[in-house]
PDB file of N, CA and C in Angstrom:
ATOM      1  N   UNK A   1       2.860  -6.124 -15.701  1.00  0.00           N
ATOM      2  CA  UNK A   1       3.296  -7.498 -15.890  1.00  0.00           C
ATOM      3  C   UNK A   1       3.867  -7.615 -17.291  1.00  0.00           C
ATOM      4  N   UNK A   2       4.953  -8.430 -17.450  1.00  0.00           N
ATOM      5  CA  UNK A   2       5.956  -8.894 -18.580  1.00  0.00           C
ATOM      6  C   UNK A   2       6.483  -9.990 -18.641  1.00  0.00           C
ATOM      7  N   UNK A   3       5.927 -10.929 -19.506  1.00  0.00           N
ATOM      8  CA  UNK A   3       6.386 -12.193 -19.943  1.00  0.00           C
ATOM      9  C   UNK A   3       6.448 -12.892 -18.141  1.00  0.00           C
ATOM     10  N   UNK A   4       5.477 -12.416 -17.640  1.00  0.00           N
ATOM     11  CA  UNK A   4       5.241 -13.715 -16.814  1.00  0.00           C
ATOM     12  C   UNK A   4       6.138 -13.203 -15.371  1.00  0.00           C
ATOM     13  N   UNK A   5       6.268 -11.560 -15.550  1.00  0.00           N
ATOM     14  CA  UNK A   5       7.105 -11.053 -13.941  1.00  0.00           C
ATOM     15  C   UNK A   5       6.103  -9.760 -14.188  1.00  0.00           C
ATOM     16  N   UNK A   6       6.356  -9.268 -12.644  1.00  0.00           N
ATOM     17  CA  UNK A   6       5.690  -7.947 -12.380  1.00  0.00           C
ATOM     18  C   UNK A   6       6.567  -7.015 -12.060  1.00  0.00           C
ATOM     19  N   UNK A   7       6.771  -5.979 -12.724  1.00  0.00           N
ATOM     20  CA  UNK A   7       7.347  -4.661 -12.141  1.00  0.00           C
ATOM     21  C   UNK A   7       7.043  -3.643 -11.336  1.00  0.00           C
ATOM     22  N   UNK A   8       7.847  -3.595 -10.026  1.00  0.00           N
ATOM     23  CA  UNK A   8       7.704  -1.982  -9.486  1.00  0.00           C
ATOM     24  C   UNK A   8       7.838  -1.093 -10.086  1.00  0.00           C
ATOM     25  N   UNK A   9       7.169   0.060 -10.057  1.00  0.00           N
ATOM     26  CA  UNK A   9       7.354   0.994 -11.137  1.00  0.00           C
ATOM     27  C   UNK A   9       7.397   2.852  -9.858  1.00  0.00           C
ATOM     28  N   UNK A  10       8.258   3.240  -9.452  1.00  0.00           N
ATOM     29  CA  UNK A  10       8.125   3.749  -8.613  1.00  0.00           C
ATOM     30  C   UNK A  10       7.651   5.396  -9.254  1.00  0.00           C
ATOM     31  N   UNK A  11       6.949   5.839  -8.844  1.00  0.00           N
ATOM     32  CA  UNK A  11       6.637   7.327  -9.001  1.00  0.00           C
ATOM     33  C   UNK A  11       6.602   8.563  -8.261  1.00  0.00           C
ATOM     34  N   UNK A  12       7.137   9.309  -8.109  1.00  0.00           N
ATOM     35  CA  UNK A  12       7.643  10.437  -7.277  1.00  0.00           C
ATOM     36  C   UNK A  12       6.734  11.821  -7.261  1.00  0.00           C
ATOM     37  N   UNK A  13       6.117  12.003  -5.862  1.00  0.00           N
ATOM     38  CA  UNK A  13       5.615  12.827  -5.583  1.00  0.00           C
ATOM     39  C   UNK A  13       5.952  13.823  -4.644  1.00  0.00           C
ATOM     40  N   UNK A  14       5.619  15.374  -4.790  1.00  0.00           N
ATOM     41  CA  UNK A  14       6.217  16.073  -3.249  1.00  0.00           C
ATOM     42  C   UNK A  14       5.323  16.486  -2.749  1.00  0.00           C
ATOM     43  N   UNK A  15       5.334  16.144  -1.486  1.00  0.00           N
ATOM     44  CA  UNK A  15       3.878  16.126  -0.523  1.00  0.00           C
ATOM     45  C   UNK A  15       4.594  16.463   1.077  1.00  0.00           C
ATOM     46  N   UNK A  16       3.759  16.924   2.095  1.00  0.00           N
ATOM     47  CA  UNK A  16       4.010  17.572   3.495  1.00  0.00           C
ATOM     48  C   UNK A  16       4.535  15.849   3.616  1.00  0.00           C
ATOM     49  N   UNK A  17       5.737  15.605   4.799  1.00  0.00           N
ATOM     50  CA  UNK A  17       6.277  14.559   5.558  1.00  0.00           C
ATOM     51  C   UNK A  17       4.696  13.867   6.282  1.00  0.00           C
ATOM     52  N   UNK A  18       3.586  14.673   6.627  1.00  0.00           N
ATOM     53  CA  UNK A  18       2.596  13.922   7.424  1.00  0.00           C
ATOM     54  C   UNK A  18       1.588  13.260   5.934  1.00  0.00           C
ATOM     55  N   UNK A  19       1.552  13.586   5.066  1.00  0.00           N
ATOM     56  CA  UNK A  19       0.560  13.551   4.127  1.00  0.00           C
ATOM     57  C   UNK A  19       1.166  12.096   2.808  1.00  0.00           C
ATOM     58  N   UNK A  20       2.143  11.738   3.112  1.00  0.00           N
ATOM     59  CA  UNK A  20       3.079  10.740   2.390  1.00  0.00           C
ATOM     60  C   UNK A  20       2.081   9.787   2.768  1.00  0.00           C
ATOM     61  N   UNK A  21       1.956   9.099   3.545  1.00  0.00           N
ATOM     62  CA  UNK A  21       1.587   7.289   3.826  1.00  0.00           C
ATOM     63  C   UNK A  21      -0.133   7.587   2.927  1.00  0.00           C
ATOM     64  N   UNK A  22      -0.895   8.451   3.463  1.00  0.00           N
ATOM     65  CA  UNK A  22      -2.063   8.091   2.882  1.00  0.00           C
ATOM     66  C   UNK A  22      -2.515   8.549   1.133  1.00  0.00           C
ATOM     67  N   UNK A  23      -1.250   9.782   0.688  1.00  0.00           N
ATOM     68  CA  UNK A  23      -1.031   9.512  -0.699  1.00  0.00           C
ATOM     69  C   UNK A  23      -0.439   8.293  -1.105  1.00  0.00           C
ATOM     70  N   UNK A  24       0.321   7.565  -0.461  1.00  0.00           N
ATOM     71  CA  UNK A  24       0.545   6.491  -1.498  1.00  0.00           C
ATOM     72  C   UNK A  24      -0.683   5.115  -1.380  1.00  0.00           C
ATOM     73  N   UNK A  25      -1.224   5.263  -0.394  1.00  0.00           N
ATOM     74  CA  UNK A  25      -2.503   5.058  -0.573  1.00  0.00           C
ATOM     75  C   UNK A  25      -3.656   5.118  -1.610  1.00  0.00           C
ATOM     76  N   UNK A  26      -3.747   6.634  -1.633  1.00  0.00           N
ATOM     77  CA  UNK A  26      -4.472   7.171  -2.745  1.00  0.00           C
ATOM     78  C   UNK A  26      -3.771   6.924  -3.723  1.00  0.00           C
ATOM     79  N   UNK A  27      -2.917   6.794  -4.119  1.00  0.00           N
ATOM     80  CA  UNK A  27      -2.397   6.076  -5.460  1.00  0.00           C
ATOM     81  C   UNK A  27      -2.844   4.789  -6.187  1.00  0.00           C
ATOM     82  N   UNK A  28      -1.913   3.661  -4.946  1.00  0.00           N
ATOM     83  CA  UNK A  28      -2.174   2.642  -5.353  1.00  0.00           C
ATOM     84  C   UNK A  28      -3.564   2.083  -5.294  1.00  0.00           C
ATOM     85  N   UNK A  29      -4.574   2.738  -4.916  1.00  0.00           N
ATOM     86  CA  UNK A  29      -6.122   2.708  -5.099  1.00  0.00           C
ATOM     87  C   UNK A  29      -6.532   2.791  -6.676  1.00  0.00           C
ATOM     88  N   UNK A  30      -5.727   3.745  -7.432  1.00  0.00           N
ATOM     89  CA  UNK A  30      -5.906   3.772  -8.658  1.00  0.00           C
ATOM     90  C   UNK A  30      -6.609   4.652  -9.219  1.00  0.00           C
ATOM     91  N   UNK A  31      -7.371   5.488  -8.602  1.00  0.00           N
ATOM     92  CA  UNK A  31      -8.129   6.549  -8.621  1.00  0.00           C
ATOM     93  C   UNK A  31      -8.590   7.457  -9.577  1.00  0.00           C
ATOM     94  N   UNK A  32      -7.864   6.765 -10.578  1.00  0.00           N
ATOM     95  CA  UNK A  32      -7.723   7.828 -11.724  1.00  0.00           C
ATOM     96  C   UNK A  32      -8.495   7.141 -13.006  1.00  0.00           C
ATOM     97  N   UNK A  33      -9.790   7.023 -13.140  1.00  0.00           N
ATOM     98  CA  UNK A  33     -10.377   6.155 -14.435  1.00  0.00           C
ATOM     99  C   UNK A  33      -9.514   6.220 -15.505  1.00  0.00           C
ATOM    100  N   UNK A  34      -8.927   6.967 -15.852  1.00  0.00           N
ATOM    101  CA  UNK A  34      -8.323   6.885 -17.491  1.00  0.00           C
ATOM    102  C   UNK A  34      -7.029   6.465 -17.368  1.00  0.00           C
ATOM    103  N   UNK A  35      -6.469   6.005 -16.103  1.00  0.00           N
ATOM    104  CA  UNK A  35      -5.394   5.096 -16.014  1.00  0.00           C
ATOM    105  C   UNK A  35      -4.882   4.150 -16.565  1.00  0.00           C
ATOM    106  N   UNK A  36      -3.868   3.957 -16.929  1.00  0.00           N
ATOM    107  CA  UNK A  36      -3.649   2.550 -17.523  1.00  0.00           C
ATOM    108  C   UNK A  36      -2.648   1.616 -16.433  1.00  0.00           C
ATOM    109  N   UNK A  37      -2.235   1.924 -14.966  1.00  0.00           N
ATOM    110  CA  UNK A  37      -1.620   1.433 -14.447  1.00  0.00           C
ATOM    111  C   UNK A  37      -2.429   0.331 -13.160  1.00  0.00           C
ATOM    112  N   UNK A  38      -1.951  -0.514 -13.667  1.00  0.00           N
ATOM    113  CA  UNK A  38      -2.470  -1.621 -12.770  1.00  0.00           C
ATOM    114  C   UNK A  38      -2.641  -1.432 -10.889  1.00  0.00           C
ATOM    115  N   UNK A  39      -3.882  -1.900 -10.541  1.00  0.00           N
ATOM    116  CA  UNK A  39      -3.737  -1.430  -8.889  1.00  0.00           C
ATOM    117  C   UNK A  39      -4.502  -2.882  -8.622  1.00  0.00           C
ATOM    118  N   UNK A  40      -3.997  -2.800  -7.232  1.00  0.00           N
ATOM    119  CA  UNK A  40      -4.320  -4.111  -6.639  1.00  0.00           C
ATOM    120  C   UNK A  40      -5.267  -3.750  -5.409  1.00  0.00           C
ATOM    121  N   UNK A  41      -5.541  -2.220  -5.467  1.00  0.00           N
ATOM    122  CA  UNK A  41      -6.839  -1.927  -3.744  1.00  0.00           C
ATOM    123  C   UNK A  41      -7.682  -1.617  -4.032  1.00  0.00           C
ATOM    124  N   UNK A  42      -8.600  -2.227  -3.693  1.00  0.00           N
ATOM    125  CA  UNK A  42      -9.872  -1.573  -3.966  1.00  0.00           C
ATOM    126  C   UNK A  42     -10.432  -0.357  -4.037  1.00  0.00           C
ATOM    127  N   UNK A  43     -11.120   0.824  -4.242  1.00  0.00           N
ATOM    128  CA  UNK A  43     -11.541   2.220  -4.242  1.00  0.00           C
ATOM    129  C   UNK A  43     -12.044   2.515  -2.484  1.00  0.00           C
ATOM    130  N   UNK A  44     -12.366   1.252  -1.558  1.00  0.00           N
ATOM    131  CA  UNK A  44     -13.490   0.903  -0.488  1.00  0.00           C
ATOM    132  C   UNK A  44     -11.874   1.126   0.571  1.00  0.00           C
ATOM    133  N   UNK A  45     -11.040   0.860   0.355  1.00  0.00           N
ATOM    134  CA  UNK A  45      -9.647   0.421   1.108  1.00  0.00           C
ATOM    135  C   UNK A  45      -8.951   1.675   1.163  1.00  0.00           C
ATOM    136  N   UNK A  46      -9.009   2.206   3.103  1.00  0.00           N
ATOM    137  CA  UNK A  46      -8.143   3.267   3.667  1.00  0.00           C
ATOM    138  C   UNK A  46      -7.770   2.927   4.320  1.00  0.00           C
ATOM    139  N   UNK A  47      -6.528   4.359   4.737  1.00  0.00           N
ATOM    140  CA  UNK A  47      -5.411   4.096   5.522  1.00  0.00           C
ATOM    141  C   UNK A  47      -6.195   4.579   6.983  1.00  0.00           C
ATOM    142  N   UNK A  48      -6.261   3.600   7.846  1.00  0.00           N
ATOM    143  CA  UNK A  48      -6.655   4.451   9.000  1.00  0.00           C
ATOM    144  C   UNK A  48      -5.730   5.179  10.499  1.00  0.00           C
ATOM    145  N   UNK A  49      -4.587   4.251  10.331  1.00  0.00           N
ATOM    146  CA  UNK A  49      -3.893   5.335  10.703  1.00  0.00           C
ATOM    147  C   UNK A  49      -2.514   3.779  10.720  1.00  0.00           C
ATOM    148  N   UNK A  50      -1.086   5.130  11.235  1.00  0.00           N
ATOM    149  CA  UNK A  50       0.129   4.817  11.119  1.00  0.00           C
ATOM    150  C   UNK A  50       1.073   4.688  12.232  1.00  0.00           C
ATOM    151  N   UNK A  51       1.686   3.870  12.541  1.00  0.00           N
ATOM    152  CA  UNK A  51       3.218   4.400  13.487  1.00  0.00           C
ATOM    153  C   UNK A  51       4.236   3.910  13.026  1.00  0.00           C
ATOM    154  N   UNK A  52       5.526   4.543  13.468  1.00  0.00           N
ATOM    155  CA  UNK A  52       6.670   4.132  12.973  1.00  0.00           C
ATOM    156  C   UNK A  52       7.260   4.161  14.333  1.00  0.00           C
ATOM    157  N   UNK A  53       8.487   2.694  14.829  1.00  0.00           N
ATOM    158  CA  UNK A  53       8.737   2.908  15.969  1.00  0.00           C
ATOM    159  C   UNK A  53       9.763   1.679  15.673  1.00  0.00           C
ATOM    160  N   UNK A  54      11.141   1.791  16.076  1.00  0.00           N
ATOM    161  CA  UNK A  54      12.412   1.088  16.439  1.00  0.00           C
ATOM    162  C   UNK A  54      12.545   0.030  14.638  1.00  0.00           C
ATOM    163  N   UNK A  55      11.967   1.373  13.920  1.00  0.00           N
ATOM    164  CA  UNK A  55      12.748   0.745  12.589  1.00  0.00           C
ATOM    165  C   UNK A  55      11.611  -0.055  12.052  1.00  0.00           C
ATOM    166  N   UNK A  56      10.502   0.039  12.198  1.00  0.00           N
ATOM    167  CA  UNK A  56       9.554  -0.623  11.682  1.00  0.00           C
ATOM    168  C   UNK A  56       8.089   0.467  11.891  1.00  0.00           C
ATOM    169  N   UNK A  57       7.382  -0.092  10.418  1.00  0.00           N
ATOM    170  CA  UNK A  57       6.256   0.893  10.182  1.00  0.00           C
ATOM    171  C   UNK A  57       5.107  -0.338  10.640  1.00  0.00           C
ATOM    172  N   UNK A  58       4.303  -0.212  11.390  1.00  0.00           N
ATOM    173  CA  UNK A  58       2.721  -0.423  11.315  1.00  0.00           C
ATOM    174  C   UNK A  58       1.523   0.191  11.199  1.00  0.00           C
ATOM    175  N   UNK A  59       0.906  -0.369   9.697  1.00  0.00           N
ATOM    176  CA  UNK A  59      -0.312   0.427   8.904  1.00  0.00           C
ATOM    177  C   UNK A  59      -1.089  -0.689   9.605  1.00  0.00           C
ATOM    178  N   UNK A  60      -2.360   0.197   9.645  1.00  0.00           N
ATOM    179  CA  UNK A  60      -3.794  -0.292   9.821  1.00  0.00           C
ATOM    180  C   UNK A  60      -4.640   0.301   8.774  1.00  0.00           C
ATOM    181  N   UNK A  61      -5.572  -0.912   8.141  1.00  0.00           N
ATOM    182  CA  UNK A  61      -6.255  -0.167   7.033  1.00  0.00           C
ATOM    183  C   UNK A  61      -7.822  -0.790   7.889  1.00  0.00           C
ATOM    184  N   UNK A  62      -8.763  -0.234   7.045  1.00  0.00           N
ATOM    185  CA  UNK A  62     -10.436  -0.478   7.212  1.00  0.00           C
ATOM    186  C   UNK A  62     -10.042  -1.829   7.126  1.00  0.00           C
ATOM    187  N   UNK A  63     -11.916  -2.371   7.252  1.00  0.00           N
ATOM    188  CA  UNK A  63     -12.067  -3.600   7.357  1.00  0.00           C
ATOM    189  C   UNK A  63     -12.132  -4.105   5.460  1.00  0.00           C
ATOM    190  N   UNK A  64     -12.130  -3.101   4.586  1.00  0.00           N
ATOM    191  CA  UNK A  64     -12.585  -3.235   3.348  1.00  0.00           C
ATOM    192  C   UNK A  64     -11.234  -4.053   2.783  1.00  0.00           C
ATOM    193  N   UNK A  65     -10.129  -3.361   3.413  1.00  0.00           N
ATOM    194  CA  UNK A  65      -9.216  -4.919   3.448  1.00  0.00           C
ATOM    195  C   UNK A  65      -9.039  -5.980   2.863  1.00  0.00           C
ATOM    196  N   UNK A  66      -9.892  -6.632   4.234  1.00  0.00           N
ATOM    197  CA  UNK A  66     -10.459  -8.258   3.975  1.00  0.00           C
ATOM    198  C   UNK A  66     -10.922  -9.082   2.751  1.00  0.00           C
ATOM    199  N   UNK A  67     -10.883  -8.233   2.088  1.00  0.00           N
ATOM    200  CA  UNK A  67     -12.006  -8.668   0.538  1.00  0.00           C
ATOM    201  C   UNK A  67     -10.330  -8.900  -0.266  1.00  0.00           C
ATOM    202  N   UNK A  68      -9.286  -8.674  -0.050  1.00  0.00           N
ATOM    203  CA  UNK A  68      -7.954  -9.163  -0.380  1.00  0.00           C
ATOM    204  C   UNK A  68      -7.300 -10.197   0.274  1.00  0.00           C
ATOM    205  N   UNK A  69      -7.878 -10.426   0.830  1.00  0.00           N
ATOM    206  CA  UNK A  69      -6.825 -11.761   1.410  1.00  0.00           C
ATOM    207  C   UNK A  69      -7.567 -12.769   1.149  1.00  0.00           C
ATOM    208  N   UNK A  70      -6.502 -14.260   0.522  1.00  0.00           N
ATOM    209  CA  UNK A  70      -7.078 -15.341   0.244  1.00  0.00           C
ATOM    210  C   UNK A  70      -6.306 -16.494   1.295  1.00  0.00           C
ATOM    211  N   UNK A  71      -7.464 -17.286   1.628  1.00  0.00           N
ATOM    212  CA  UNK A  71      -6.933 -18.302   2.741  1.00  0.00           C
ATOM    213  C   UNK A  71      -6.139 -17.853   4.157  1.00  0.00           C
ATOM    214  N   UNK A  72      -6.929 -16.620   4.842  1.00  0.00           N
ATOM    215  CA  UNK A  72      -6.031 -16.232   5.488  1.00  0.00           C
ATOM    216  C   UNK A  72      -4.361 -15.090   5.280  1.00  0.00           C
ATOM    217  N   UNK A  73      -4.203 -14.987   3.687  1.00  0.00           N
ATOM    218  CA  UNK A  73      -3.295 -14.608   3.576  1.00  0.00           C
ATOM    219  C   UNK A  73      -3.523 -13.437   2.941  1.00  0.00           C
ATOM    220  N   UNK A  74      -3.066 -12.273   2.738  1.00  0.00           N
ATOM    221  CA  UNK A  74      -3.194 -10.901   2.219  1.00  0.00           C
ATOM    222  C   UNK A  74      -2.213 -11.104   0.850  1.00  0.00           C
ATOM    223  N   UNK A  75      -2.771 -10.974  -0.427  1.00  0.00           N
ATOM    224  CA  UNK A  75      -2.982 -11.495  -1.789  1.00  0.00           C
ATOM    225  C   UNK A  75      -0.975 -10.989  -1.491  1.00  0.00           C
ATOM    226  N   UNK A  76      -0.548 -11.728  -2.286  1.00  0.00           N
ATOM    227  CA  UNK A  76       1.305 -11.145  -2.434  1.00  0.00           C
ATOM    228  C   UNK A  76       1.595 -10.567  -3.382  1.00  0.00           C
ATOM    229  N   UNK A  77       0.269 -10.041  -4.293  1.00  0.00           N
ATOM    230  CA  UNK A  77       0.912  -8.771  -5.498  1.00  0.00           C
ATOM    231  C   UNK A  77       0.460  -7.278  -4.043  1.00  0.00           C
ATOM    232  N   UNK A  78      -0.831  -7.553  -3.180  1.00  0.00           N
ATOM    233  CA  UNK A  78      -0.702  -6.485  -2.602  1.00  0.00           C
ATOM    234  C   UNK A  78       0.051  -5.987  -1.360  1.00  0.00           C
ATOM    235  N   UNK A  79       0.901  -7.246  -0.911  1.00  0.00           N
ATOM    236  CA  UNK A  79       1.518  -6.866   0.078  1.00  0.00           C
ATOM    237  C   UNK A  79       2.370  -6.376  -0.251  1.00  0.00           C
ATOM    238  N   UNK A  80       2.963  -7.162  -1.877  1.00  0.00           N
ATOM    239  CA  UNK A  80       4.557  -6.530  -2.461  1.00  0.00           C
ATOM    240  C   UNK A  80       4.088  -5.553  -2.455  1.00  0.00           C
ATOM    241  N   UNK A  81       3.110  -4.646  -3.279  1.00  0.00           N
ATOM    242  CA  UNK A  81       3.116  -2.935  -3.110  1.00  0.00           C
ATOM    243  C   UNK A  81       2.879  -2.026  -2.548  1.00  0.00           C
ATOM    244  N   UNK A  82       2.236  -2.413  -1.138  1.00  0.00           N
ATOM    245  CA  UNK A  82       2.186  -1.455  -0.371  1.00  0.00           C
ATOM    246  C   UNK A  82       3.784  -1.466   0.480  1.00  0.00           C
ATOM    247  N   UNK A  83       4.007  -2.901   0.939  1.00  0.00           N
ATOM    248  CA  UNK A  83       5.331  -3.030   1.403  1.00  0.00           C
ATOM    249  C   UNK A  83       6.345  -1.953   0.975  1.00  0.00           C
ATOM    250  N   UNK A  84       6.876  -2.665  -0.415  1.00  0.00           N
ATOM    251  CA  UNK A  84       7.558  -2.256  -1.474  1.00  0.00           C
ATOM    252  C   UNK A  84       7.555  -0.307  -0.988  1.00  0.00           C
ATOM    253  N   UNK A  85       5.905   0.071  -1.517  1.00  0.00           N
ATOM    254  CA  UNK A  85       5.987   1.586  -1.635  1.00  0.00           C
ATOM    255  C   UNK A  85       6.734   2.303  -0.127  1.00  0.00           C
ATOM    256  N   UNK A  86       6.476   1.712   0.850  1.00  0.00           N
ATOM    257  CA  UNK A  86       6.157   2.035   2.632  1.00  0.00           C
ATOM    258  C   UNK A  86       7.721   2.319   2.379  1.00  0.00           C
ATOM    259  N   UNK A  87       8.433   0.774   2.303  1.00  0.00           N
ATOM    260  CA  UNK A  87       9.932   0.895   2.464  1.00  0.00           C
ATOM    261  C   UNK A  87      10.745   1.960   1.856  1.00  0.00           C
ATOM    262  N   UNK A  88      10.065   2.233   0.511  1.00  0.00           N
ATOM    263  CA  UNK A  88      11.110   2.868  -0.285  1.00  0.00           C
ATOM    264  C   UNK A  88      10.453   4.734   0.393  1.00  0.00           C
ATOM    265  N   UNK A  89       9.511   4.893   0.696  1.00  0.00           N
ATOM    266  CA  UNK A  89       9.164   6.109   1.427  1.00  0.00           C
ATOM    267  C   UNK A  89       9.331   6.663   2.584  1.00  0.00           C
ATOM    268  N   UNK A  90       9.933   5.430   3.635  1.00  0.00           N
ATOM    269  CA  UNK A  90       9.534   6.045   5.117  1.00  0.00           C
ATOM    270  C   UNK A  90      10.835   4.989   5.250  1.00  0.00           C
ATOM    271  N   UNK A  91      11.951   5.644   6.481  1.00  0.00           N
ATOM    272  CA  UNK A  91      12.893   5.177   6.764  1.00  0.00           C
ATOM    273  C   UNK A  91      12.777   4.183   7.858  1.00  0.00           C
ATOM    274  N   UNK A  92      12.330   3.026   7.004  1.00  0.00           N
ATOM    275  CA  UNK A  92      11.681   1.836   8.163  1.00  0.00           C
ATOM    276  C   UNK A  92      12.545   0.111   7.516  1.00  0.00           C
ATOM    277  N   UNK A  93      13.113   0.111   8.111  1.00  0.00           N
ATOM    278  CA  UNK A  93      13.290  -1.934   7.938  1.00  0.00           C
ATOM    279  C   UNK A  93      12.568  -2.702   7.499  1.00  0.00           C
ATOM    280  N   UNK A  94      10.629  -2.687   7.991  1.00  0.00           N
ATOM    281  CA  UNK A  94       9.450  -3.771   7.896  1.00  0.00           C
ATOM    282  C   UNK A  94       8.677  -2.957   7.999  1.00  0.00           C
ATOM    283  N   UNK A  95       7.358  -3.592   7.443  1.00  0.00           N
ATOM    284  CA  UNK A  95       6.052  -2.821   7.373  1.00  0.00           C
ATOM    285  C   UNK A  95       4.902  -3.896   7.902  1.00  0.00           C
ATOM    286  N   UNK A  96       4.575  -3.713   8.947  1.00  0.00           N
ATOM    287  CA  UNK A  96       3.495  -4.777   9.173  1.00  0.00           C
ATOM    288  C   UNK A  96       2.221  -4.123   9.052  1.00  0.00           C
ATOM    289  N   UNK A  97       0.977  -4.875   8.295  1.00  0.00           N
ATOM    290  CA  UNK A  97      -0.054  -4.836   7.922  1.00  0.00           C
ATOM    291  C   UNK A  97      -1.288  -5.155   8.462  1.00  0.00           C
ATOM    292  N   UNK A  98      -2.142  -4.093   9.170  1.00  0.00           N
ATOM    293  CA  UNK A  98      -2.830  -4.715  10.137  1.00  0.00           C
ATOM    294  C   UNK A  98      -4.460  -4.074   9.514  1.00  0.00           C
ATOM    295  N   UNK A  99      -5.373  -4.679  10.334  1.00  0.00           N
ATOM    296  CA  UNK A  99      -6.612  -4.274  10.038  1.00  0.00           C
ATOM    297  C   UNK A  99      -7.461  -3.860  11.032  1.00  0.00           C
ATOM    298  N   UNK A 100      -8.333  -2.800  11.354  1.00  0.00           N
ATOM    299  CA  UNK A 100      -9.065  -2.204  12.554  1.00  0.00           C
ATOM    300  C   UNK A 100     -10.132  -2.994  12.567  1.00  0.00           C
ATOM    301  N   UNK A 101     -10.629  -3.006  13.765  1.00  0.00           N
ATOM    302  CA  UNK A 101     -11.938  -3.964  13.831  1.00  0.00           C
ATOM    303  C   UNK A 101     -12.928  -3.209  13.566  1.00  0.00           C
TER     304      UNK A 101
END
């Protein structure tokens, strides 16, 4: 964050085509104590699984989730970054965000 905006800050990794969605996962979890880069998921919050189908990605994460969304709504610094990361990684249009029971 800067003077009141937030930046994407994209970072580039090379990883197997199957192993992409749940590293950027493990990223934006933050995982790294001596980090100085801001994360918005909890350590409790996985990817439980993925499809991609007619131009659109749907993630399902745990129920640990839930502890992000306010009023029904999934917080909008974390949708921008998982969104954000999904799009710019996987050749998809939309990313819809779902949760396993």
């Amino acid at each position: 964050k800067c003077n009141d905006s937030y930046y994407y800050i994209p970072v580039t990794y090379v990883v197997s085509d199957s192993g992409v969605a749940r590293l950027i996962i493990t990223k934006l979890k933050g995982n790294n104590i001596n980090s100085s880069l801001l994360t918005h998921l909890n350590m409790n919050v996985e990817l439980v699984d993925y499809n991609i189908e007619n131009d659109k990605m749907d993630v399902t994460f745990n129920s640990n989730l839930n502890e992000l969304f306010i009023d029904g709504e999934l917080k909008e610094e974390v949708k921008y970054s998982l969104e954000a990361s999904f799009l710019d990684s996987f050749d998809v249009k939309s990313v819809e965000i779902n949760i396993s029971n």
